[in-house]
PDB file of N, CA and C in Angstrom:
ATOM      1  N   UNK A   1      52.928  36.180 -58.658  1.00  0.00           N
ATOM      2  CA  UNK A   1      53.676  34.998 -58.243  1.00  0.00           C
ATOM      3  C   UNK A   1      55.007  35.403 -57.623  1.00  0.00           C
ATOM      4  N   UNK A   2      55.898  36.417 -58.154  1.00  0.00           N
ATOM      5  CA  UNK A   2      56.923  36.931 -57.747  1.00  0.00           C
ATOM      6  C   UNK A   2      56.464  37.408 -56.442  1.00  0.00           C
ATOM      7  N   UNK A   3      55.224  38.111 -55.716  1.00  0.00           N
ATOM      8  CA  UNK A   3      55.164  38.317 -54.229  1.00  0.00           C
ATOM      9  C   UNK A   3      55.208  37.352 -53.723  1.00  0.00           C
ATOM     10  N   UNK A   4      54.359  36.156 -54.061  1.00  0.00           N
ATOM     11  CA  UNK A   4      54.192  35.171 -53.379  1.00  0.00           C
ATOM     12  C   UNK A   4      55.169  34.442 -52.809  1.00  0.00           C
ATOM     13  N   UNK A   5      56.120  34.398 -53.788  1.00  0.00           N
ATOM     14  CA  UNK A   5      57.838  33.856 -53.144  1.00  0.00           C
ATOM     15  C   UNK A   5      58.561  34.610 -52.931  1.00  0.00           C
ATOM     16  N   UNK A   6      58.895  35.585 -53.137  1.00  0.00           N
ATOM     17  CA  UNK A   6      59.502  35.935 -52.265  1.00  0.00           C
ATOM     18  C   UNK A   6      59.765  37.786 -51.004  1.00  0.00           C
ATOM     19  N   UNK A   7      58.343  37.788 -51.074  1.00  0.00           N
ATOM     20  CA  UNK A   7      57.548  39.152 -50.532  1.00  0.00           C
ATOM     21  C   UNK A   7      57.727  40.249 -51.291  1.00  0.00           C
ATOM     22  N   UNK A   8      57.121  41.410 -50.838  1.00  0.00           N
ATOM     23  CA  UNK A   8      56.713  42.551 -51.634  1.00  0.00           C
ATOM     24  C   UNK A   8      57.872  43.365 -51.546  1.00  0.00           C
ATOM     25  N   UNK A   9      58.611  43.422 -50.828  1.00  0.00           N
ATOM     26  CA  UNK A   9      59.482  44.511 -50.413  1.00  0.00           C
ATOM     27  C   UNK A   9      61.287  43.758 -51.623  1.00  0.00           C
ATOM     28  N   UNK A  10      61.019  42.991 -51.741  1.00  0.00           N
ATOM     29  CA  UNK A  10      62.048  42.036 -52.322  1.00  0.00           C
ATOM     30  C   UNK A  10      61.550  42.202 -54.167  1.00  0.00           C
ATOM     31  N   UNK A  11      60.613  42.582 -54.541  1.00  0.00           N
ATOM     32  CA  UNK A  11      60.152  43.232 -55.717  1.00  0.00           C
ATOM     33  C   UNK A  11      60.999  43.814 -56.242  1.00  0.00           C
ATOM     34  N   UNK A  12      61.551  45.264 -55.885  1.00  0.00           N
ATOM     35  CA  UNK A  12      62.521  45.873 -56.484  1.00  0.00           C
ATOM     36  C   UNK A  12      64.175  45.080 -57.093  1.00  0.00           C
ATOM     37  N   UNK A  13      64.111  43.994 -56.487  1.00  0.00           N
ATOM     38  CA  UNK A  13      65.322  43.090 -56.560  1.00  0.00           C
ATOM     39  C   UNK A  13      65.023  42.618 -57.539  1.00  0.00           C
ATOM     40  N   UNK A  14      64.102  42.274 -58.154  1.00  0.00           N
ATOM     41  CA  UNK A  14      64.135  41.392 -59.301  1.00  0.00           C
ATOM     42  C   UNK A  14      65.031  41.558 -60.615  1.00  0.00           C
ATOM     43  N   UNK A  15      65.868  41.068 -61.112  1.00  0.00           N
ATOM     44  CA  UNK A  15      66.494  41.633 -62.390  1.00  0.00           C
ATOM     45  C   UNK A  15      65.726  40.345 -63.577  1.00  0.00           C
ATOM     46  N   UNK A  16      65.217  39.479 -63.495  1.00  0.00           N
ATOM     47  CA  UNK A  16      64.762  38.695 -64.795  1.00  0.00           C
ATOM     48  C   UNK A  16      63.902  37.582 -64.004  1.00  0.00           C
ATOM     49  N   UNK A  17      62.802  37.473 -64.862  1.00  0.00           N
ATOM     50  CA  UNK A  17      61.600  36.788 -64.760  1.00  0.00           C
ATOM     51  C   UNK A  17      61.783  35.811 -65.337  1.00  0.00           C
ATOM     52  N   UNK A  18      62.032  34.535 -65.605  1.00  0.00           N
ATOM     53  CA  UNK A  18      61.998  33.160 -66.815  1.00  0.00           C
ATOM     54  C   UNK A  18      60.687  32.776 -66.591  1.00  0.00           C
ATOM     55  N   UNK A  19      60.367  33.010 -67.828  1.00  0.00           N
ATOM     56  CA  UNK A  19      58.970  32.104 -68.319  1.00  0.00           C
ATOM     57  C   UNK A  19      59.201  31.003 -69.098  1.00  0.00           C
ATOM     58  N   UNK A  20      58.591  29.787 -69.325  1.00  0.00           N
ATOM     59  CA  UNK A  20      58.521  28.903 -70.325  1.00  0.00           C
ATOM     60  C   UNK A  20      57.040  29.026 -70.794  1.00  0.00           C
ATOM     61  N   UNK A  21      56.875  29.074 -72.065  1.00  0.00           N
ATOM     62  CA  UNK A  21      55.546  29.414 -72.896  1.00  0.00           C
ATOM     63  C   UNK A  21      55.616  28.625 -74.145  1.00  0.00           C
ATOM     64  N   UNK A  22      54.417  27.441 -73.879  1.00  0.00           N
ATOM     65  CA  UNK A  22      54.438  26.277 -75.066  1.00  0.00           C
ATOM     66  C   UNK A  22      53.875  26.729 -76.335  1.00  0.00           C
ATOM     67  N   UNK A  23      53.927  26.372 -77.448  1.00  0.00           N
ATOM     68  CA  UNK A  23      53.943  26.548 -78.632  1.00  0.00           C
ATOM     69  C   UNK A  23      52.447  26.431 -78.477  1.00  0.00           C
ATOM     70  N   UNK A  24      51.239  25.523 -77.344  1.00  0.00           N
ATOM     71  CA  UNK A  24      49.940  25.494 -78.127  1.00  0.00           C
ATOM     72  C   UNK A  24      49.399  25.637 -76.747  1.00  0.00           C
ATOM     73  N   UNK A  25      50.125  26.747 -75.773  1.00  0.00           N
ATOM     74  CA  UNK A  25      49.340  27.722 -74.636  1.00  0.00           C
ATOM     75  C   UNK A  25      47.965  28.617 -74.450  1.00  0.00           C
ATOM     76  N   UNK A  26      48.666  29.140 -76.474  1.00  0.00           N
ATOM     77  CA  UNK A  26      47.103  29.552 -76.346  1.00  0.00           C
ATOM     78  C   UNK A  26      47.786  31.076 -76.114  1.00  0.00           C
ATOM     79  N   UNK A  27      48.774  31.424 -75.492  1.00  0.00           N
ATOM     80  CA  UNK A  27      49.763  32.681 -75.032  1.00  0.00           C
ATOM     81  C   UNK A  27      50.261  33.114 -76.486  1.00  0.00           C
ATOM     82  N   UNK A  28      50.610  34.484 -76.956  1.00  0.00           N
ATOM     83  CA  UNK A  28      51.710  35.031 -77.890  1.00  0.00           C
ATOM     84  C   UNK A  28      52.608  35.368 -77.413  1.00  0.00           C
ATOM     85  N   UNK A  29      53.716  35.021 -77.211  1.00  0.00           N
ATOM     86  CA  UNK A  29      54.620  34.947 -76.827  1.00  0.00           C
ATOM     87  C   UNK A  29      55.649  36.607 -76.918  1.00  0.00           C
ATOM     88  N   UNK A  30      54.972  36.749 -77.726  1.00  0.00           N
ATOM     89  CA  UNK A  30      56.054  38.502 -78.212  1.00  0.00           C
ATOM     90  C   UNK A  30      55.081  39.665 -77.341  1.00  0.00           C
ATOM     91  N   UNK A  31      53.568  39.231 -77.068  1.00  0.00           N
ATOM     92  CA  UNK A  31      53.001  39.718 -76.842  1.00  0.00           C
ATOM     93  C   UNK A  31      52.978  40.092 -75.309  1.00  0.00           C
ATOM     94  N   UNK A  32      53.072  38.963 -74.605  1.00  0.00           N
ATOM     95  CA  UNK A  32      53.755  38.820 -73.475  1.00  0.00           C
ATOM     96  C   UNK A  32      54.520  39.492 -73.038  1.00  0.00           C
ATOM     97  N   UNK A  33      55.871  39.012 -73.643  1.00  0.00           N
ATOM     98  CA  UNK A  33      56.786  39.862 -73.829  1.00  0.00           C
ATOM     99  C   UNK A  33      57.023  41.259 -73.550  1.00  0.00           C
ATOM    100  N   UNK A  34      56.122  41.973 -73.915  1.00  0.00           N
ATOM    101  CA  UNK A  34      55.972  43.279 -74.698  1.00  0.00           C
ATOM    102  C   UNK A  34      55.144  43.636 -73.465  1.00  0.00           C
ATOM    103  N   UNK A  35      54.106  43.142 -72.686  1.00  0.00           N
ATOM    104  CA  UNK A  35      53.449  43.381 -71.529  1.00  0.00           C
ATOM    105  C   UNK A  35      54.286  43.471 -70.253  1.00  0.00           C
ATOM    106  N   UNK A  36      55.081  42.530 -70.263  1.00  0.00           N
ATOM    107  CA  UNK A  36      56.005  42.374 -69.096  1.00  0.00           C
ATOM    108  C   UNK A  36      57.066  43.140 -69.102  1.00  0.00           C
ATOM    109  N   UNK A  37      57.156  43.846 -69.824  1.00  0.00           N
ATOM    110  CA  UNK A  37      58.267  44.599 -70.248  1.00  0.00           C
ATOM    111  C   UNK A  37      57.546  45.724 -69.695  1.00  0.00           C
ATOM    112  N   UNK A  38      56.804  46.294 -69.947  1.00  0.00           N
ATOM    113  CA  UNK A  38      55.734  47.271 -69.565  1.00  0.00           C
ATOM    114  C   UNK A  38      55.244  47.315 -67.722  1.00  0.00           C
ATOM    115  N   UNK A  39      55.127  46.325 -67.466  1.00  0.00           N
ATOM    116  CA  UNK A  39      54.875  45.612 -65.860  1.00  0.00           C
ATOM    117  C   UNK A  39      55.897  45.937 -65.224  1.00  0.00           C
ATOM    118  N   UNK A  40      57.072  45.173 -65.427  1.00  0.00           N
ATOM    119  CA  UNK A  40      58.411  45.598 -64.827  1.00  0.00           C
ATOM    120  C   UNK A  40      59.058  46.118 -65.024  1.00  0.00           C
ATOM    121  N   UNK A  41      58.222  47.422 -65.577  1.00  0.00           N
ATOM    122  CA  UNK A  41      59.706  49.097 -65.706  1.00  0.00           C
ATOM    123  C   UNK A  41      59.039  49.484 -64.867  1.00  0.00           C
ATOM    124  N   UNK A  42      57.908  49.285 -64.109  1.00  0.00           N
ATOM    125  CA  UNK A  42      56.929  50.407 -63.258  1.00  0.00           C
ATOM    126  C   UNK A  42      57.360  49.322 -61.546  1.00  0.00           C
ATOM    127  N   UNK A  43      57.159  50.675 -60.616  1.00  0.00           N
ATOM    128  CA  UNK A  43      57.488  49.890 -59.241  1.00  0.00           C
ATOM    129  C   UNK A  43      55.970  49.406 -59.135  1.00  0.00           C
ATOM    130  N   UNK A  44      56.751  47.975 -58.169  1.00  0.00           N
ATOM    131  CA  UNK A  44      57.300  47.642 -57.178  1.00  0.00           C
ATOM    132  C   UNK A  44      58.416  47.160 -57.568  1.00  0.00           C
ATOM    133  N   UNK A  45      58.600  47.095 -58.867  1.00  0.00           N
ATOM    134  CA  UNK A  45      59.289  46.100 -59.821  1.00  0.00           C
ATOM    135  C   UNK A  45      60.590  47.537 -60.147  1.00  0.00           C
ATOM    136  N   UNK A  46      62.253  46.960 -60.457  1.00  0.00           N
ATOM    137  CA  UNK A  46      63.004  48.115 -60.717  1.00  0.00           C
ATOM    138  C   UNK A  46      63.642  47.679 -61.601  1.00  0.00           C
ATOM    139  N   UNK A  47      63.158  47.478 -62.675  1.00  0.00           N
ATOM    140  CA  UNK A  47      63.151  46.613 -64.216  1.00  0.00           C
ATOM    141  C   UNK A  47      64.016  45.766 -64.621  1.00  0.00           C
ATOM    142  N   UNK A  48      63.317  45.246 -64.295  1.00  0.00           N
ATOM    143  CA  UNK A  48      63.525  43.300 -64.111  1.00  0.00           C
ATOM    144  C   UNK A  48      62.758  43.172 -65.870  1.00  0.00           C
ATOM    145  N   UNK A  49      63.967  42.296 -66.175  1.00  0.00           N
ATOM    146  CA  UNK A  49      63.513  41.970 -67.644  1.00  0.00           C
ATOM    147  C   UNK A  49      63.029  40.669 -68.210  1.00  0.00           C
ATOM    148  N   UNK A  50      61.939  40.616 -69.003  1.00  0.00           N
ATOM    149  CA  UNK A  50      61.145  39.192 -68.988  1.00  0.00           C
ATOM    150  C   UNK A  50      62.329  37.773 -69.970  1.00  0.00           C
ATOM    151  N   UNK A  51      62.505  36.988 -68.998  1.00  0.00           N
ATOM    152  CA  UNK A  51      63.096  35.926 -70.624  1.00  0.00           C
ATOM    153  C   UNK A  51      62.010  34.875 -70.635  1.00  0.00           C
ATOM    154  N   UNK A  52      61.882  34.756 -72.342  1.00  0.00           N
ATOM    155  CA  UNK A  52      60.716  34.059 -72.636  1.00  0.00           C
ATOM    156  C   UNK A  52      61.552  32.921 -73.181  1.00  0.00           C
ATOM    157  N   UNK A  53      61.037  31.473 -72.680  1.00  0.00           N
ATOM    158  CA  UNK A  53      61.506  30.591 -73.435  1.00  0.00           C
ATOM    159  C   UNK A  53      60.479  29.578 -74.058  1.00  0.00           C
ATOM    160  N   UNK A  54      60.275  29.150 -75.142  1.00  0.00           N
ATOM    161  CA  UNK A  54      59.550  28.948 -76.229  1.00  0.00           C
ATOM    162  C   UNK A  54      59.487  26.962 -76.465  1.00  0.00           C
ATOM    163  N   UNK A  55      58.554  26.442 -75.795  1.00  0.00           N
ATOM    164  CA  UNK A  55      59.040  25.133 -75.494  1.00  0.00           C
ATOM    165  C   UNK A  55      57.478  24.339 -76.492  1.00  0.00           C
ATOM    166  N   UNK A  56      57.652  23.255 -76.927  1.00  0.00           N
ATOM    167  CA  UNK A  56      56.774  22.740 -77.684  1.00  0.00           C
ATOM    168  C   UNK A  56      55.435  22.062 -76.552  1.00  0.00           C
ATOM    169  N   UNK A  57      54.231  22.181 -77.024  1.00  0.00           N
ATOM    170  CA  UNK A  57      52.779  21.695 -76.185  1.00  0.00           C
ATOM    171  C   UNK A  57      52.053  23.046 -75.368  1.00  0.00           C
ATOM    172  N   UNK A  58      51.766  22.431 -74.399  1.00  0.00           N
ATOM    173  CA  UNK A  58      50.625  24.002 -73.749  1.00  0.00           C
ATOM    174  C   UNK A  58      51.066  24.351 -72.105  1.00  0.00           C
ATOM    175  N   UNK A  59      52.332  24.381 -72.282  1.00  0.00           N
ATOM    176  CA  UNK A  59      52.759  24.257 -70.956  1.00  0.00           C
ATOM    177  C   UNK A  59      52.856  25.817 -70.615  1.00  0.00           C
ATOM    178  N   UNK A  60      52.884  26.609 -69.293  1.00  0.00           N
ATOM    179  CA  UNK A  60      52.862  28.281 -68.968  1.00  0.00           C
ATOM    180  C   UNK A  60      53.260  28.054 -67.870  1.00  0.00           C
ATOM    181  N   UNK A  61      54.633  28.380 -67.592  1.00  0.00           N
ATOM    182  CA  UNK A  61      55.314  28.347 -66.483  1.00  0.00           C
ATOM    183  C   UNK A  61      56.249  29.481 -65.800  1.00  0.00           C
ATOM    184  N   UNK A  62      56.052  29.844 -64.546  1.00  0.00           N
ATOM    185  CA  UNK A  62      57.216  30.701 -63.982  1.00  0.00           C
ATOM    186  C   UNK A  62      58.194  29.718 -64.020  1.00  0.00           C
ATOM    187  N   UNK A  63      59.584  29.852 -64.636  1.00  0.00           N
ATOM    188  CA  UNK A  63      61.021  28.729 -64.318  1.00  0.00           C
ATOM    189  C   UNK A  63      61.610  29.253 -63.285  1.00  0.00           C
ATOM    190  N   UNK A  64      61.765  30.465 -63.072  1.00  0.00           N
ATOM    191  CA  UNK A  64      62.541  31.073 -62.196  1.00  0.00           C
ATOM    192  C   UNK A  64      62.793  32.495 -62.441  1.00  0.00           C
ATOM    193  N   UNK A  65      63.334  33.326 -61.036  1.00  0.00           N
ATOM    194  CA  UNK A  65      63.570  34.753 -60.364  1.00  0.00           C
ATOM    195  C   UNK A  65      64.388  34.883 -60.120  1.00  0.00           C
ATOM    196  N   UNK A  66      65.272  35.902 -61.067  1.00  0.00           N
ATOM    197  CA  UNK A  66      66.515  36.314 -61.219  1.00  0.00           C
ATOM    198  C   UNK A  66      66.968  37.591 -59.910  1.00  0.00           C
ATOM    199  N   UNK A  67      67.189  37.466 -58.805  1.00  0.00           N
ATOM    200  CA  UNK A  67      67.077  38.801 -57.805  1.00  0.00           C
ATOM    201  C   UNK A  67      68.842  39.096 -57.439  1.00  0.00           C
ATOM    202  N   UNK A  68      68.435  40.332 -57.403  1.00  0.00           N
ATOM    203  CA  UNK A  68      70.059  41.183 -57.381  1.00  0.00           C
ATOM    204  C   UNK A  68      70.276  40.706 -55.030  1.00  0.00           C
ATOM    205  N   UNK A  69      71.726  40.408 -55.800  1.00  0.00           N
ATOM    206  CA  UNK A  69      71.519  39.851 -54.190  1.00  0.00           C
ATOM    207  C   UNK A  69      72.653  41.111 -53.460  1.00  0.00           C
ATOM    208  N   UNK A  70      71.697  41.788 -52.879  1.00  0.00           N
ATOM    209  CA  UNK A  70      72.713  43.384 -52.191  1.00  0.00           C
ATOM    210  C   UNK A  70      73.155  42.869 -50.774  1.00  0.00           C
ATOM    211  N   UNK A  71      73.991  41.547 -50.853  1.00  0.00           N
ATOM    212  CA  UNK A  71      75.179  41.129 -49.624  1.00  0.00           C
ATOM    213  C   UNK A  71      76.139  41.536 -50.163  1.00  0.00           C
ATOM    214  N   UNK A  72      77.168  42.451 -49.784  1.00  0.00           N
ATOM    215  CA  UNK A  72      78.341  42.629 -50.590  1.00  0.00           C
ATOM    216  C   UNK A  72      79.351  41.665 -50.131  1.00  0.00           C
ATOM    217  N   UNK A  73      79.278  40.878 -48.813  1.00  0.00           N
ATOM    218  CA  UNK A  73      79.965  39.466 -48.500  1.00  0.00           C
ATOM    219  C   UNK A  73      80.073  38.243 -49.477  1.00  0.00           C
ATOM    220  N   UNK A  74      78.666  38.356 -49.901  1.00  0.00           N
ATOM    221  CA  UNK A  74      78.452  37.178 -51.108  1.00  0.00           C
ATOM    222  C   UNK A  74      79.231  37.078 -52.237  1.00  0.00           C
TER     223      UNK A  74
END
């Protein structure tokens, strides 16, 4: 999903992933966790760290992409 918005080459930028992960997803949440953590220490990715947020029902969502923005104007 992270290529999909915002291309492959923009990968390495990532510094944090937000997930929302419902209490009855069906997902383990630590487990996750613990995968994505694993995913994004390895390239394309230049370890970007997962935040899991823990919301009640069966909802599994990307919230948002935390990317290092290298304008030094900005």
């Amino acid at each position: 999903m992270a290529e999909e918005r915002l291309g492959r080459d923009a990968l390495e930028r990532v510094v944090a992933l937000g997930l929302e992960v419902g209490d009855d997803s069906g997902i383990e949440a630590d487990n996750l966790e613990f995968c994505l953590e694993a995913l994004l220490s390895s390239p394309p990715f230049g370890g970007a760290r997962p935040v899991i947020v823990r919301l009640p029902g069966d909802v599994l969502r990307l919230s948002y992409l935390e990317v290092e923005d290298d304008d030094p104007d900005d």
